[in-house]
PDB file of N, CA and C in Angstrom:
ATOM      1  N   UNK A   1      62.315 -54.978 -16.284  1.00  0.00           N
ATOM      2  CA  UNK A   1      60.932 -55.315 -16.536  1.00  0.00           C
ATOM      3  C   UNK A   1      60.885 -56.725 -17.132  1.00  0.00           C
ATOM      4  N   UNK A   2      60.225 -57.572 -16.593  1.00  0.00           N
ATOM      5  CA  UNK A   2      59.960 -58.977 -17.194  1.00  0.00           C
ATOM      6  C   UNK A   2      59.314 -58.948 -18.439  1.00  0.00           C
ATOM      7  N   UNK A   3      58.869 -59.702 -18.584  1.00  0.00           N
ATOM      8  CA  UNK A   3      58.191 -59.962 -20.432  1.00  0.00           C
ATOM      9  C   UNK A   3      56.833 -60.344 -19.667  1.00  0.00           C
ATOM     10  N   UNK A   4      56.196 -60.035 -19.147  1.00  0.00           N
ATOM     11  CA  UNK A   4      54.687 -60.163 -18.417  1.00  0.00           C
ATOM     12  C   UNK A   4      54.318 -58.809 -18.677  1.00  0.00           C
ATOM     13  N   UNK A   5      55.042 -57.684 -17.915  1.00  0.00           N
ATOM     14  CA  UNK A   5      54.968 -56.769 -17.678  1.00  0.00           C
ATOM     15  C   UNK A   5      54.849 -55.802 -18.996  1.00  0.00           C
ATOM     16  N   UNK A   6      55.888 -55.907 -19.785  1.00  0.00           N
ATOM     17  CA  UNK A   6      55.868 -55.319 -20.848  1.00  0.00           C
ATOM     18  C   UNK A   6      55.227 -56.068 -21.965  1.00  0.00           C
ATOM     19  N   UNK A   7      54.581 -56.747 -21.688  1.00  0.00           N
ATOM     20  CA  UNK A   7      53.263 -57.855 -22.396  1.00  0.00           C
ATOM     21  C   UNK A   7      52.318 -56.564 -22.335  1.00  0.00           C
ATOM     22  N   UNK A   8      51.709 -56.826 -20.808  1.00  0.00           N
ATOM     23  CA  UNK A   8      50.598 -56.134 -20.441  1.00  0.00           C
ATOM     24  C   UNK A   8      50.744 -54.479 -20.927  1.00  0.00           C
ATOM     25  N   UNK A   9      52.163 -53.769 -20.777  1.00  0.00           N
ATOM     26  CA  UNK A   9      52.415 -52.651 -21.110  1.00  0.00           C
ATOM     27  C   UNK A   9      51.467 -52.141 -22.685  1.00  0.00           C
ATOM     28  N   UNK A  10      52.145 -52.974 -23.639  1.00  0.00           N
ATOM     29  CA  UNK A  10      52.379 -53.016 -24.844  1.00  0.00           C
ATOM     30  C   UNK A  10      50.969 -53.347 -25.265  1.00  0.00           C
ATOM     31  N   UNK A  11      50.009 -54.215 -25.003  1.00  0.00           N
ATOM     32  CA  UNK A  11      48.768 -54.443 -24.906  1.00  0.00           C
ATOM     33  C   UNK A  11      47.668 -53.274 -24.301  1.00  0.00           C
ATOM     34  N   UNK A  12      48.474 -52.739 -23.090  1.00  0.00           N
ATOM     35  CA  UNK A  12      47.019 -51.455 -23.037  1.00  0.00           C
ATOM     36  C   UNK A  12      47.891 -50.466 -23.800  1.00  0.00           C
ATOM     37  N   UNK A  13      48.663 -50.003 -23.866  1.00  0.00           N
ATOM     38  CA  UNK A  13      49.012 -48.949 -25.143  1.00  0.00           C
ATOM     39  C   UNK A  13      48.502 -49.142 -26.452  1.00  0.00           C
ATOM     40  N   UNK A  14      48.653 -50.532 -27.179  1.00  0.00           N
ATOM     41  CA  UNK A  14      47.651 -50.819 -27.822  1.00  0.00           C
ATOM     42  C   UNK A  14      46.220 -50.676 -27.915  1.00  0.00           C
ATOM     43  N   UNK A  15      45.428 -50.822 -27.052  1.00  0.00           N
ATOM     44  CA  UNK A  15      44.424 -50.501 -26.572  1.00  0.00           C
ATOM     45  C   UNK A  15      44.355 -49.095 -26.691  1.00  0.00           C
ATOM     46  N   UNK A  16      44.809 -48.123 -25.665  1.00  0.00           N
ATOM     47  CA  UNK A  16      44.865 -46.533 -25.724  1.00  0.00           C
ATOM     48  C   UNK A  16      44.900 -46.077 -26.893  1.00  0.00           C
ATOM     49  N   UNK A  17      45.620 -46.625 -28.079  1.00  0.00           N
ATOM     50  CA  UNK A  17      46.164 -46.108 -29.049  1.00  0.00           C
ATOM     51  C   UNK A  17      44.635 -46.419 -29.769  1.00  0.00           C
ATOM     52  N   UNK A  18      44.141 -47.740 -30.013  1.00  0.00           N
ATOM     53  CA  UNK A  18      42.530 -47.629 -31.123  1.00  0.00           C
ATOM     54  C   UNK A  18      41.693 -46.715 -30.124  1.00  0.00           C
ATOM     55  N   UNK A  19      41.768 -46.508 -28.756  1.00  0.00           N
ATOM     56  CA  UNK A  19      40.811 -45.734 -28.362  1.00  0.00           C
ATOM     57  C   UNK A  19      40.983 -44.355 -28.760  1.00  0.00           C
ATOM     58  N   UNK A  20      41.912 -44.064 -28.736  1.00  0.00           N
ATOM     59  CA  UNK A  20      42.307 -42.550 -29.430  1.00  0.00           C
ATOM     60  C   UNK A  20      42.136 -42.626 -30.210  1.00  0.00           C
ATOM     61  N   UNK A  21      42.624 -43.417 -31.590  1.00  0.00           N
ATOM     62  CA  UNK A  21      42.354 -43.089 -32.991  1.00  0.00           C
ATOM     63  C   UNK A  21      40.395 -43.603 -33.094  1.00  0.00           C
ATOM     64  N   UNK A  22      39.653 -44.374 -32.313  1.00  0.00           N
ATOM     65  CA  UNK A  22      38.341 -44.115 -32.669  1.00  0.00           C
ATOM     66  C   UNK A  22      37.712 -42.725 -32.195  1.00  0.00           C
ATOM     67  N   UNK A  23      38.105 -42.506 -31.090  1.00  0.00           N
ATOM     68  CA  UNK A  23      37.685 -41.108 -30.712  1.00  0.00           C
ATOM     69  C   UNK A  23      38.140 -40.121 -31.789  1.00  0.00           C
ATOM     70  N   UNK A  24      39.431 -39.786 -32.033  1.00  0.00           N
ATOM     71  CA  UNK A  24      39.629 -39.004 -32.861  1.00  0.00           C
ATOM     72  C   UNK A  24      38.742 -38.988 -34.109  1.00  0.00           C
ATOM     73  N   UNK A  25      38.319 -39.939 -34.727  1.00  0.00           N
ATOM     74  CA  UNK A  25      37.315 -40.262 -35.868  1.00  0.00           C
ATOM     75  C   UNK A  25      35.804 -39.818 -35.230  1.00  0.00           C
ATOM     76  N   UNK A  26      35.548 -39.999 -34.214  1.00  0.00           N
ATOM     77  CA  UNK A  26      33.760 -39.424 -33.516  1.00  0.00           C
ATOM     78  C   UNK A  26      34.254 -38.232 -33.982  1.00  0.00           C
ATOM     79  N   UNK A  27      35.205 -37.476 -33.169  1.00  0.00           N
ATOM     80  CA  UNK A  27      34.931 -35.913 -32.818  1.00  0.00           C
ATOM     81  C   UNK A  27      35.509 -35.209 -34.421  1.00  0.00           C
ATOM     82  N   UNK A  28      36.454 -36.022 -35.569  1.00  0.00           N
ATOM     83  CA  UNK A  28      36.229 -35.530 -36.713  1.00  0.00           C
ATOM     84  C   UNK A  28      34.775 -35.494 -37.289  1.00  0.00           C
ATOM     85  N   UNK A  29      33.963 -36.731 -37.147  1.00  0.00           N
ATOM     86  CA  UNK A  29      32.684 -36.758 -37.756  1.00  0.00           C
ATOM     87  C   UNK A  29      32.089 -35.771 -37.104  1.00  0.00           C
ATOM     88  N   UNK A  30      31.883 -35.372 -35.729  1.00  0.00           N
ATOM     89  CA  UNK A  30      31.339 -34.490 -34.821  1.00  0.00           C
ATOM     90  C   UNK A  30      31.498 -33.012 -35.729  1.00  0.00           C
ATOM     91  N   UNK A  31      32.767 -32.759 -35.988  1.00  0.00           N
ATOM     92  CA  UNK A  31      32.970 -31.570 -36.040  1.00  0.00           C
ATOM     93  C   UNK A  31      32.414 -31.350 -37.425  1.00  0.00           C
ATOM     94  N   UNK A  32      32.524 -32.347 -38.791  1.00  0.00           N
ATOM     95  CA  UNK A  32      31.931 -32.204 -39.963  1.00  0.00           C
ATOM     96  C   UNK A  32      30.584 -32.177 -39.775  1.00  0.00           C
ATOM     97  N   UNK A  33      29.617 -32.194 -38.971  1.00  0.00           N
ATOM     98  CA  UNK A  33      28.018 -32.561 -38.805  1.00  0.00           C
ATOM     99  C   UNK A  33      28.420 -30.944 -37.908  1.00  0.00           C
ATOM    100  N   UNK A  34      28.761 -30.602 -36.998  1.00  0.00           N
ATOM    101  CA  UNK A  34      28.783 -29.466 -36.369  1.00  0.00           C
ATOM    102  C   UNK A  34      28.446 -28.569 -37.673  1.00  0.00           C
ATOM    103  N   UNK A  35      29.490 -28.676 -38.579  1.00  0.00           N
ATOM    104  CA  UNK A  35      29.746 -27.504 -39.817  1.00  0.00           C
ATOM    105  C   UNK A  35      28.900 -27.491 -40.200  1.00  0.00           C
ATOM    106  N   UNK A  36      28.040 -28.688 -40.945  1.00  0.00           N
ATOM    107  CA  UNK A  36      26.868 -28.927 -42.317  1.00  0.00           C
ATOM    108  C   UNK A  36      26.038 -27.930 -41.113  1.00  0.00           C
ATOM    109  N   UNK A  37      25.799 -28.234 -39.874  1.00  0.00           N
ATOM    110  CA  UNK A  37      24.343 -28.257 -39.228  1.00  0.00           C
ATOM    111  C   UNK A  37      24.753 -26.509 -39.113  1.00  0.00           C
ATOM    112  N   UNK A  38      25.396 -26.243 -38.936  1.00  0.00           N
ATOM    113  CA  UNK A  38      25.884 -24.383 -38.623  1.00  0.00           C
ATOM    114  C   UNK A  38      24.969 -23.831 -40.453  1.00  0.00           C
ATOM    115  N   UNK A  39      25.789 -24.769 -41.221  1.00  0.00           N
ATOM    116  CA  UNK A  39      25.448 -24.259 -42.486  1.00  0.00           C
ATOM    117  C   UNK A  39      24.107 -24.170 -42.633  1.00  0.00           C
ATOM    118  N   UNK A  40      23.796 -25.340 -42.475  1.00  0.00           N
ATOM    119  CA  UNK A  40      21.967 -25.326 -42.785  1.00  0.00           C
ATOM    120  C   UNK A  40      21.315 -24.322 -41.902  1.00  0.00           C
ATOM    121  N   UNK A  41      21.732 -23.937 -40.753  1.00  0.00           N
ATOM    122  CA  UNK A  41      20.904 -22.830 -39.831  1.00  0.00           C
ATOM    123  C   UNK A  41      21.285 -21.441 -40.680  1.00  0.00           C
ATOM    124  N   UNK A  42      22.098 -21.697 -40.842  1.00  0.00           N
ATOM    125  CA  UNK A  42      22.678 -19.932 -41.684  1.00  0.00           C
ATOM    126  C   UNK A  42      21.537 -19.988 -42.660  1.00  0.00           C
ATOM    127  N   UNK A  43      21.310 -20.927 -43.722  1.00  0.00           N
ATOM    128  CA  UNK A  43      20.304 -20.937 -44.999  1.00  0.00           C
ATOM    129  C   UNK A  43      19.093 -20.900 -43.943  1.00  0.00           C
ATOM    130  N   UNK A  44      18.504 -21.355 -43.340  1.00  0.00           N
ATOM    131  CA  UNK A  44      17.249 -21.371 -43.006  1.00  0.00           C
ATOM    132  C   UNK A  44      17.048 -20.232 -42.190  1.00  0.00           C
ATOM    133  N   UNK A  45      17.746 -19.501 -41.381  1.00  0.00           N
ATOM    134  CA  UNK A  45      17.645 -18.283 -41.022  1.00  0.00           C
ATOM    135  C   UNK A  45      17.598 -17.211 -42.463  1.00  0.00           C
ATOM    136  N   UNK A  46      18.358 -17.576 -43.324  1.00  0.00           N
ATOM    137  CA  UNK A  46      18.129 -16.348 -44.381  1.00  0.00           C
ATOM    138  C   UNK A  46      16.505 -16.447 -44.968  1.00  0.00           C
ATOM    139  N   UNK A  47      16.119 -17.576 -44.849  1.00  0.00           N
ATOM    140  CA  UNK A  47      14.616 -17.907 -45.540  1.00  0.00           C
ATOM    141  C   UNK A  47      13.886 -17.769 -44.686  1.00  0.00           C
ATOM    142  N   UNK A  48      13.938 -18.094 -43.400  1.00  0.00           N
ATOM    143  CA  UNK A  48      12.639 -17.279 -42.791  1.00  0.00           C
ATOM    144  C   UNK A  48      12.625 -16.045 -42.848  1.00  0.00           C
ATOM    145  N   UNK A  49      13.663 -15.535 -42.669  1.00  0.00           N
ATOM    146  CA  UNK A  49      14.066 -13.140 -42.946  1.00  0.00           C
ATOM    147  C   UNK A  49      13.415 -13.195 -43.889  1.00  0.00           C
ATOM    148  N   UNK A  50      13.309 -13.732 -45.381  1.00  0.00           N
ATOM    149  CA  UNK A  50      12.733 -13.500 -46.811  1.00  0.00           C
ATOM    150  C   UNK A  50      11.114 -14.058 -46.132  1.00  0.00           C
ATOM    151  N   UNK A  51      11.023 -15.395 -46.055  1.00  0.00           N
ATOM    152  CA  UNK A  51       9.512 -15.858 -45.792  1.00  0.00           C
ATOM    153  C   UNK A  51       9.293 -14.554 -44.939  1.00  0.00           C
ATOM    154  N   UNK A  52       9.559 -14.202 -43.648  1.00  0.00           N
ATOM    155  CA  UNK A  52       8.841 -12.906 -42.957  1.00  0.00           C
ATOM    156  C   UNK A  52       8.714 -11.655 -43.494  1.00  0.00           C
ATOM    157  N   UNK A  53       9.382 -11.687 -44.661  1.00  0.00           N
ATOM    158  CA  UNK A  53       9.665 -10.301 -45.515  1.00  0.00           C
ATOM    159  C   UNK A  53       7.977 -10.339 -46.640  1.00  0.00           C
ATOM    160  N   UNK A  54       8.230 -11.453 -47.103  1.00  0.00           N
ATOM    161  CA  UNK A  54       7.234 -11.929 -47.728  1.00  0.00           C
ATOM    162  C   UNK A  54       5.618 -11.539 -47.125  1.00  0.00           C
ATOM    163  N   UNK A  55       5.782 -12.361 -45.719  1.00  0.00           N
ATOM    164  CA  UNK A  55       4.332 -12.390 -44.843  1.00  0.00           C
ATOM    165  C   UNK A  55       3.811 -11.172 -44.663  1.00  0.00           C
ATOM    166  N   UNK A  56       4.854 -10.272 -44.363  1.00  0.00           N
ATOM    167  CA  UNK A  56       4.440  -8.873 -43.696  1.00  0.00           C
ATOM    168  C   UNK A  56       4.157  -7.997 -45.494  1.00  0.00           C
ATOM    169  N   UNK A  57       4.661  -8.505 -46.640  1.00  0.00           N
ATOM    170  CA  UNK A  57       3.780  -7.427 -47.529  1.00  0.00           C
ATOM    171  C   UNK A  57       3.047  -8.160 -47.985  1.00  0.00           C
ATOM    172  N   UNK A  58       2.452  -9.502 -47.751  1.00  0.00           N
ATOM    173  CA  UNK A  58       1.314  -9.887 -47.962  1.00  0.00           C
ATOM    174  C   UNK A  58       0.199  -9.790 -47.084  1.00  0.00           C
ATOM    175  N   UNK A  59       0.927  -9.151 -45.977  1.00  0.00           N
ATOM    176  CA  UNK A  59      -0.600  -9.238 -44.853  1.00  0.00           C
ATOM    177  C   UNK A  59      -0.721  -7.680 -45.139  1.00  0.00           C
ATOM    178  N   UNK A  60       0.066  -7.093 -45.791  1.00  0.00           N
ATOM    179  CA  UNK A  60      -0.421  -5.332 -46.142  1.00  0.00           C
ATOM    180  C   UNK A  60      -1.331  -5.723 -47.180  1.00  0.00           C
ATOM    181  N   UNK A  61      -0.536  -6.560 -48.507  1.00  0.00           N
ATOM    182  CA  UNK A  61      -2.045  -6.204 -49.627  1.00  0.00           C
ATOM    183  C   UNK A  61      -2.770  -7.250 -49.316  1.00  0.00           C
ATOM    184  N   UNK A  62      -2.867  -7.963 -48.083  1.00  0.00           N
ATOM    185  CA  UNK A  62      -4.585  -8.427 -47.818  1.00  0.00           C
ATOM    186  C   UNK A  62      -5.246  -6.944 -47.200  1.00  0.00           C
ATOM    187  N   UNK A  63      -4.638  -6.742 -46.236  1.00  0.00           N
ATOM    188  CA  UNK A  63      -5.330  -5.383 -45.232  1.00  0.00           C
ATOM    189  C   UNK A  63      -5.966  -4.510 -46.465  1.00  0.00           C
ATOM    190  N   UNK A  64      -5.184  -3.909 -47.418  1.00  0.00           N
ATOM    191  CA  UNK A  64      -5.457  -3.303 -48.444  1.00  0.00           C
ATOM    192  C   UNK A  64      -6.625  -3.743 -49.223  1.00  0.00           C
ATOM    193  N   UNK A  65      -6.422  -5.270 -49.709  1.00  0.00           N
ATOM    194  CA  UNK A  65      -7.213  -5.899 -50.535  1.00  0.00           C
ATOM    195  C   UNK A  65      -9.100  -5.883 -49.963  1.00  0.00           C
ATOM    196  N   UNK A  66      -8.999  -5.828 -48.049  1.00  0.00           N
ATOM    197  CA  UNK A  66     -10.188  -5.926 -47.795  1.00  0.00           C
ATOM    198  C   UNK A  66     -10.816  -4.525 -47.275  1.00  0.00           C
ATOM    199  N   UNK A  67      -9.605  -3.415 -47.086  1.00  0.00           N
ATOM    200  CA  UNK A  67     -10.513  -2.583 -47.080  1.00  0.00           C
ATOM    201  C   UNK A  67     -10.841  -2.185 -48.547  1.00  0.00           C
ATOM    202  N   UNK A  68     -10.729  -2.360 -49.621  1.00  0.00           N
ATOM    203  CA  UNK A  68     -11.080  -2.115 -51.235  1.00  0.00           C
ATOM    204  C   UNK A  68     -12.675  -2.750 -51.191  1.00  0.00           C
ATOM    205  N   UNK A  69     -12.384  -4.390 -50.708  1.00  0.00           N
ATOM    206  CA  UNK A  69     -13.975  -4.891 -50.475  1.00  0.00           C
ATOM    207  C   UNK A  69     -15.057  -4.147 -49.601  1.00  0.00           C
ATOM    208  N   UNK A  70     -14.469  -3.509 -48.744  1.00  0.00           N
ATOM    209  CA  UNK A  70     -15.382  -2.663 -47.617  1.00  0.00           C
ATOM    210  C   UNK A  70     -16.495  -1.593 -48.554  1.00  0.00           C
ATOM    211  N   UNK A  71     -14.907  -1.155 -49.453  1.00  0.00           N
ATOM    212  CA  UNK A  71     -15.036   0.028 -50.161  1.00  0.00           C
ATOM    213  C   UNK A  71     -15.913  -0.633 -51.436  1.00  0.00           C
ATOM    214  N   UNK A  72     -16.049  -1.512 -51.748  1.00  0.00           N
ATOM    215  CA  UNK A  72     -16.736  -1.891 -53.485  1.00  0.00           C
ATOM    216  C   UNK A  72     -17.874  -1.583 -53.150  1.00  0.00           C
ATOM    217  N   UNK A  73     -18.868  -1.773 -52.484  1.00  0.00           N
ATOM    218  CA  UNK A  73     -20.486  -1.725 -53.173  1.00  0.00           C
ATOM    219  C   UNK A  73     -20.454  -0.667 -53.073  1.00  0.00           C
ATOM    220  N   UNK A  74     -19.711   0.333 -52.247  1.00  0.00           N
ATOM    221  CA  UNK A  74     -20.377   1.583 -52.075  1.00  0.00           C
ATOM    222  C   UNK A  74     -20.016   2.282 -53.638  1.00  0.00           C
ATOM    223  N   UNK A  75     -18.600   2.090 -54.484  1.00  0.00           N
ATOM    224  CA  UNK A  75     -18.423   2.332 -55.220  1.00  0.00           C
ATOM    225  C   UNK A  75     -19.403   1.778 -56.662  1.00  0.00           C
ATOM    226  N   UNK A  76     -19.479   0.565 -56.356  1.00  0.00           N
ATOM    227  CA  UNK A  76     -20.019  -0.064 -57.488  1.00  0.00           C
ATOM    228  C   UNK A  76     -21.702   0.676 -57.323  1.00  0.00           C
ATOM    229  N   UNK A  77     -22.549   1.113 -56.402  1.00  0.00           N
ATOM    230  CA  UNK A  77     -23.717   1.591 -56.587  1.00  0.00           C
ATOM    231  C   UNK A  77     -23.397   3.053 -57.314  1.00  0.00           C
ATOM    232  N   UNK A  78     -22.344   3.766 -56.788  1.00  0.00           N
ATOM    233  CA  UNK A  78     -22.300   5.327 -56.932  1.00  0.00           C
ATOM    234  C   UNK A  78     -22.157   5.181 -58.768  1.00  0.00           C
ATOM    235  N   UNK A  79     -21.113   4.281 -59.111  1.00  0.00           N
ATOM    236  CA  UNK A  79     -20.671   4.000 -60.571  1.00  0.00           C
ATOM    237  C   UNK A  79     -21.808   3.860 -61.409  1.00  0.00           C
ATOM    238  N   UNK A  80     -22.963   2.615 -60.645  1.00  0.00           N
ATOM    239  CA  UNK A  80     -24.181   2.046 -61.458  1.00  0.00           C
ATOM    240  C   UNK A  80     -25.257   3.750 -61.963  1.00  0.00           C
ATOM    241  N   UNK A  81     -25.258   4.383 -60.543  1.00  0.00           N
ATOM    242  CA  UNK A  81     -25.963   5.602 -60.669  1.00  0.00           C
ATOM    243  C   UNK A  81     -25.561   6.744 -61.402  1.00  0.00           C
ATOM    244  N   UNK A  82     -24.516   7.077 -61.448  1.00  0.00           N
ATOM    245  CA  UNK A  82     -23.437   7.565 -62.544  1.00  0.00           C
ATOM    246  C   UNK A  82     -24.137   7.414 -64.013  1.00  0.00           C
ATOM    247  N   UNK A  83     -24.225   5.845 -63.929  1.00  0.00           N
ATOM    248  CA  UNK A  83     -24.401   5.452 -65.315  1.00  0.00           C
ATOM    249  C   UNK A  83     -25.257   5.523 -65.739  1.00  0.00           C
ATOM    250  N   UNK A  84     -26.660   5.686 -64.592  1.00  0.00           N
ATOM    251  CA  UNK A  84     -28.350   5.885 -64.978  1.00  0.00           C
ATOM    252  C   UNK A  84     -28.319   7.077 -65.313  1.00  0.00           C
ATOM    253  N   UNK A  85     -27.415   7.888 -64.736  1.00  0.00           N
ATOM    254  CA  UNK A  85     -27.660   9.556 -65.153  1.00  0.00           C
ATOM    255  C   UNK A  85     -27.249  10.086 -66.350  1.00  0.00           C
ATOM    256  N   UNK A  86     -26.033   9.417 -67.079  1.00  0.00           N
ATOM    257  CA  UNK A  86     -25.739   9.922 -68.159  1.00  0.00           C
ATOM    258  C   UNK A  86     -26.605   9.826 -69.334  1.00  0.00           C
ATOM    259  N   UNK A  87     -26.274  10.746 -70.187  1.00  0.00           N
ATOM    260  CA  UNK A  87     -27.617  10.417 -71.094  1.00  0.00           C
ATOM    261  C   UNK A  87     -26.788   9.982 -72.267  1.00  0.00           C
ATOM    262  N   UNK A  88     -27.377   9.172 -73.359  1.00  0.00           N
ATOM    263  CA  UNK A  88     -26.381   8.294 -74.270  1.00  0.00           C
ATOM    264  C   UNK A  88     -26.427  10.219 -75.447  1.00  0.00           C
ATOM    265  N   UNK A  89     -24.867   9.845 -75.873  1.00  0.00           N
ATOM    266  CA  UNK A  89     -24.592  10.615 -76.917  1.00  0.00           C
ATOM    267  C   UNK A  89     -24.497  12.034 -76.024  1.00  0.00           C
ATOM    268  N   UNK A  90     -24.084  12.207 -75.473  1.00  0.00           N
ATOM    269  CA  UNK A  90     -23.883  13.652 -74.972  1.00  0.00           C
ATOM    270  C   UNK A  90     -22.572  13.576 -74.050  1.00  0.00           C
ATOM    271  N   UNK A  91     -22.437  14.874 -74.192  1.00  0.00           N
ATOM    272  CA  UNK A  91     -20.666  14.753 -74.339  1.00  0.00           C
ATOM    273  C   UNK A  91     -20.577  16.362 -73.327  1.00  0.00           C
TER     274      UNK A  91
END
């Protein structure tokens, strides 16, 4: 082999060699951003399960809360009349 040859050799191996070691550095960063981003879906999947856990017994004590309103005047008149009927001091 002449000294041209193993010029050029020695020069793209050089070459090959930063292309590998930059690649190798993407697909390390790749794989650390893979991890964080796995992580953060794991936490945000556990918080929407809780947020939906949340929604569904708050949409019970609204349901609850408005049939109570359905239910108030009728109560609050029967209570008021209740109260016209009693007579003070009698037991």
């Amino acid at each position: 082999m002449n000294s041209t040859t193993s010029l050029v050799n020695s020069s793209f191996t050089r070459e090959v060699h930063a292309f590998t070691r930059e690649f190798n550095g993407f697909t390390r960063e790749f794989h650390y951003f893979t991890r964080e981003f796995h992580a953060f879906t794991r936490e945000f999947h556990a918080f929407t399960r809780e947020f939906n856990y949340f929604t569904r017994e708050f949409n019970g004590f609204t349901r609850e809360f408005h049939a109570f309103t359905r239910e108030f005047p009728a109560l609050l008149v029967s209570s008021t009349i209740d109260q016209k009927n009693k007579k003070p001091f009698s037991n």
